[in-house]
C-alpha atoms as a PDB file:
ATOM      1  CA  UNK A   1       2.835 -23.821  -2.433  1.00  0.00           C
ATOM      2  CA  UNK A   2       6.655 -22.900  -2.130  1.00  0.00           C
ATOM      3  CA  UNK A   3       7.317 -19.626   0.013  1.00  0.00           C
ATOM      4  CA  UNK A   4       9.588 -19.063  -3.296  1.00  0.00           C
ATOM      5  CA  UNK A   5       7.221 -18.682  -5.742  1.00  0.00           C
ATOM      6  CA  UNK A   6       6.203 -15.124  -7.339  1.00  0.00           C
ATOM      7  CA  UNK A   7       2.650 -13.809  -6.066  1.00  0.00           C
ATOM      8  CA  UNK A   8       1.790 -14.511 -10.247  1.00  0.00           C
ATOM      9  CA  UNK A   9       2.312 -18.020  -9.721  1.00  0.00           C
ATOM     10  CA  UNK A  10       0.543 -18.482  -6.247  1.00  0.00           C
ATOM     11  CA  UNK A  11      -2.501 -16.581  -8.248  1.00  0.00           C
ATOM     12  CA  UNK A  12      -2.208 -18.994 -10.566  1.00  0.00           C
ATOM     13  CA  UNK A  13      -2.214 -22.045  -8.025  1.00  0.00           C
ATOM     14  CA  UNK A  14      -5.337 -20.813  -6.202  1.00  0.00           C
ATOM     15  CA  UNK A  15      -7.471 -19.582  -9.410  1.00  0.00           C
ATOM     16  CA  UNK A  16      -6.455 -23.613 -10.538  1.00  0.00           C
ATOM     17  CA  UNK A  17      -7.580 -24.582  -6.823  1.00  0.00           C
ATOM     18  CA  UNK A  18     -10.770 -22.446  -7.028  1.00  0.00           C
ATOM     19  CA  UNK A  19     -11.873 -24.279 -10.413  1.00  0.00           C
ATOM     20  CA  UNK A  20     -11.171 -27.566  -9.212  1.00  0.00           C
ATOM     21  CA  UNK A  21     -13.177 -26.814  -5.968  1.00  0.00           C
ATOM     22  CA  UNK A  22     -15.869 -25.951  -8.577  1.00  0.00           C
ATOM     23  CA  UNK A  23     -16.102 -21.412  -7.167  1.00  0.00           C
ATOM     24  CA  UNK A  24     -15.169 -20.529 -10.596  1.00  0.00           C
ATOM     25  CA  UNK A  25     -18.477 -19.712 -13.425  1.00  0.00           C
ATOM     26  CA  UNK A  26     -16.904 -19.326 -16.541  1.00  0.00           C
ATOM     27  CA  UNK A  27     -18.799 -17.652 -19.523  1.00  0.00           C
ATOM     28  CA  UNK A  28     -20.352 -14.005 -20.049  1.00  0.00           C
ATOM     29  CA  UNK A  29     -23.738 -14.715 -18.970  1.00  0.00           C
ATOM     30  CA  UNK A  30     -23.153 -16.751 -16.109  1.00  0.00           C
ATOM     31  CA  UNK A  31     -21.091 -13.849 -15.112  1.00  0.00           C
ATOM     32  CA  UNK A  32     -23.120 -11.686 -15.119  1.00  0.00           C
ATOM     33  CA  UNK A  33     -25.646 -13.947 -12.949  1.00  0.00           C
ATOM     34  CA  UNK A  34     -23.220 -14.561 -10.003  1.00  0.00           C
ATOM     35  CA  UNK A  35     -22.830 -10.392 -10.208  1.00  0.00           C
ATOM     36  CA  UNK A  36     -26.531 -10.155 -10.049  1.00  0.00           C
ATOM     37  CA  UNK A  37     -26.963 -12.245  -7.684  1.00  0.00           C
ATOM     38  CA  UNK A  38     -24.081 -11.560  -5.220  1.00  0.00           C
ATOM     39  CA  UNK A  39     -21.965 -14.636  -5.849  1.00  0.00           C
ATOM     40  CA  UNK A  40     -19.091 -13.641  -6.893  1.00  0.00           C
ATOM     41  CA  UNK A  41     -16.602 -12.126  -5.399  1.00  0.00           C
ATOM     42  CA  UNK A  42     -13.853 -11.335  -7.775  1.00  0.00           C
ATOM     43  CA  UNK A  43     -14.235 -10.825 -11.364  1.00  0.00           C
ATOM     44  CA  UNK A  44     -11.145 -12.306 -13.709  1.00  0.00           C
ATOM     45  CA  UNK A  45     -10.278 -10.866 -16.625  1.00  0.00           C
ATOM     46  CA  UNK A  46      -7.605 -12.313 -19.262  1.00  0.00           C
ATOM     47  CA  UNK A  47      -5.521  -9.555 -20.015  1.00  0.00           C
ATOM     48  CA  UNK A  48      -5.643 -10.543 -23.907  1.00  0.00           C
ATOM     49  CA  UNK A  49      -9.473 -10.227 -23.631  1.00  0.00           C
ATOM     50  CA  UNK A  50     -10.467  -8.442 -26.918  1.00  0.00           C
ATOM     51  CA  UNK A  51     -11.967  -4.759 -26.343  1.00  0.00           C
ATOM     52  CA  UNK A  52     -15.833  -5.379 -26.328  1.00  0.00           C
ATOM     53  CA  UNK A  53     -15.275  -8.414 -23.599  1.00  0.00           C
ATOM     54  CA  UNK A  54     -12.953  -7.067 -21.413  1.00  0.00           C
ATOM     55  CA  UNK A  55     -15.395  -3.174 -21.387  1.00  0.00           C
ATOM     56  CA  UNK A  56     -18.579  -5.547 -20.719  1.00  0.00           C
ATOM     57  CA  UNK A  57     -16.397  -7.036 -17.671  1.00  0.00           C
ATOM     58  CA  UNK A  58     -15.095  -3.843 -16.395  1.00  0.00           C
ATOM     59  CA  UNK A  59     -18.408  -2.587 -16.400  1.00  0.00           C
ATOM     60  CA  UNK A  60     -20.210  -4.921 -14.763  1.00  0.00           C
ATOM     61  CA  UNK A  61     -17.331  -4.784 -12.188  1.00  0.00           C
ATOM     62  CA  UNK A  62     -17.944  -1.090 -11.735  1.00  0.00           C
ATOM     63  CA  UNK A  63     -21.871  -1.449 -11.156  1.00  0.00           C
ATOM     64  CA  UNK A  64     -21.825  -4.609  -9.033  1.00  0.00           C
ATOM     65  CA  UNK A  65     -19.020  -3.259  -6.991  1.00  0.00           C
ATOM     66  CA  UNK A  66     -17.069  -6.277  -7.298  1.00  0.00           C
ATOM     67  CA  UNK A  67     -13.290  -6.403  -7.254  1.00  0.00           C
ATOM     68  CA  UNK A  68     -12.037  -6.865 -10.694  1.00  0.00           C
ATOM     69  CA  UNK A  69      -8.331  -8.789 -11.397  1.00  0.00           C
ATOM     70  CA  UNK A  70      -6.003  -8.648 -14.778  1.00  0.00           C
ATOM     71  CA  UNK A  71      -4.488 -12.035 -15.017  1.00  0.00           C
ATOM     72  CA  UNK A  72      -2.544 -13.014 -17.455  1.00  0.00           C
ATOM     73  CA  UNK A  73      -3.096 -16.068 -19.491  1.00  0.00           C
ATOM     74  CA  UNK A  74      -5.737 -17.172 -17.285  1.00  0.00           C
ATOM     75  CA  UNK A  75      -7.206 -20.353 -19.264  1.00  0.00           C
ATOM     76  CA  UNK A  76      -4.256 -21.772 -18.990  1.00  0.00           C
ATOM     77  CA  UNK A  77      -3.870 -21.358 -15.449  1.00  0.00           C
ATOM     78  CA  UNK A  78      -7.796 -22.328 -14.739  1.00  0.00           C
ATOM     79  CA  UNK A  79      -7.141 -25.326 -17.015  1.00  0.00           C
ATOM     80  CA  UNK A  80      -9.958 -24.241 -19.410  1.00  0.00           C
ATOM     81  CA  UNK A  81      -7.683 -22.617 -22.814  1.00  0.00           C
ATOM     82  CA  UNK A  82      -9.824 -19.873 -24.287  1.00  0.00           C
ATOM     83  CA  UNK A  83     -11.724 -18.593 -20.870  1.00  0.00           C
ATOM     84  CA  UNK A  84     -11.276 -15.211 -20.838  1.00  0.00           C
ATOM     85  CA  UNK A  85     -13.123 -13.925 -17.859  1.00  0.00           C
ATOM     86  CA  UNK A  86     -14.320 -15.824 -15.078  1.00  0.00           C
ATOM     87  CA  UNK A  87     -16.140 -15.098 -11.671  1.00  0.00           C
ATOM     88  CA  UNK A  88     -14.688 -16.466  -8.092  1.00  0.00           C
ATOM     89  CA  UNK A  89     -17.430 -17.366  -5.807  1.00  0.00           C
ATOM     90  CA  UNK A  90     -15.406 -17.860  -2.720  1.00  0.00           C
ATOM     91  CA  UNK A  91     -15.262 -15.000  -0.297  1.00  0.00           C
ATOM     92  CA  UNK A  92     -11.699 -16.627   1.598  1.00  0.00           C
ATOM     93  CA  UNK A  93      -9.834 -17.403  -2.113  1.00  0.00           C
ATOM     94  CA  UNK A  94     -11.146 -14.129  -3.284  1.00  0.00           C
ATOM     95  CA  UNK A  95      -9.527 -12.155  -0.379  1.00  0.00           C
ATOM     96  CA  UNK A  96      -5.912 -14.055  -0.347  1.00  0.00           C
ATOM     97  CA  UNK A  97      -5.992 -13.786  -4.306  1.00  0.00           C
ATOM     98  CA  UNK A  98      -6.161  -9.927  -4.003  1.00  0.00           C
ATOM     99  CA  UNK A  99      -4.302  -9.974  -1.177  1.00  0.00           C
ATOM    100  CA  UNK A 100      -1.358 -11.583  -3.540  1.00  0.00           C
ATOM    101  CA  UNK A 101      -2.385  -9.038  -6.444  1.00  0.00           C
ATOM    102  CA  UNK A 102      -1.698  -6.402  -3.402  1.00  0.00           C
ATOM    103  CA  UNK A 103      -5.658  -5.215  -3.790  1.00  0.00           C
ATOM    104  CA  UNK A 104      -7.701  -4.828  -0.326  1.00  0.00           C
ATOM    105  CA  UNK A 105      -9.968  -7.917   0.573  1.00  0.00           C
ATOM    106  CA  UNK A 106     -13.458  -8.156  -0.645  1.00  0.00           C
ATOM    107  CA  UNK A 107     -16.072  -6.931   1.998  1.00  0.00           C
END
């Protein structure tokens, strides 16, 4: 990754990264089972996410303590158009991604 690019971009580059490495569960119920089960890390949420999707996110967020991130247009930049919320399962992408988005590190 350039040194030049915007923190958006290098977001953008890892979250890509973390789905080809396989960290990334995409899909409201298998969500919700890496939150349950203490997988994930970071919650993403598309910031186009309609209402009832983005509140069900946000709240799960909120319960499971997990770090939650607004990213915009993030299908495209997972490579999977129409995701709208995915979970990170890796504890070293999760902490430079919200390091980036100029959040504290996951515990």
């Amino acid at each position: 990754m350039s040194p030049s690019q915007s923190p958006k971009a290098k977001i953008k580059a890892y979250l890509s990264l973390a789905a080809k490495a396989g960290k990334l569960v995409l899909g409201q119920e298998a969500i919700i089972q890496a939150a349950q089960t203490k997988r994930a890390v970071l919650l993403l949420l598309d910031e186009l996410a309609g209402k009832n999707s983005a509140d069900r996110i946000k709240r799960l967020a909120t319960y499971h303590e997990i770090p939650l991130l607004l990213v915009e247009d993030l299908g495209k930049g997972i490579g999977r158009q129409g995701a709208i919320a995915a979970a990170l399962q890796d504890k070293g992408l999760g902490g430079v991604i919200l390091m980036l988005a100029g959040q504290e590190e996951p515990n």
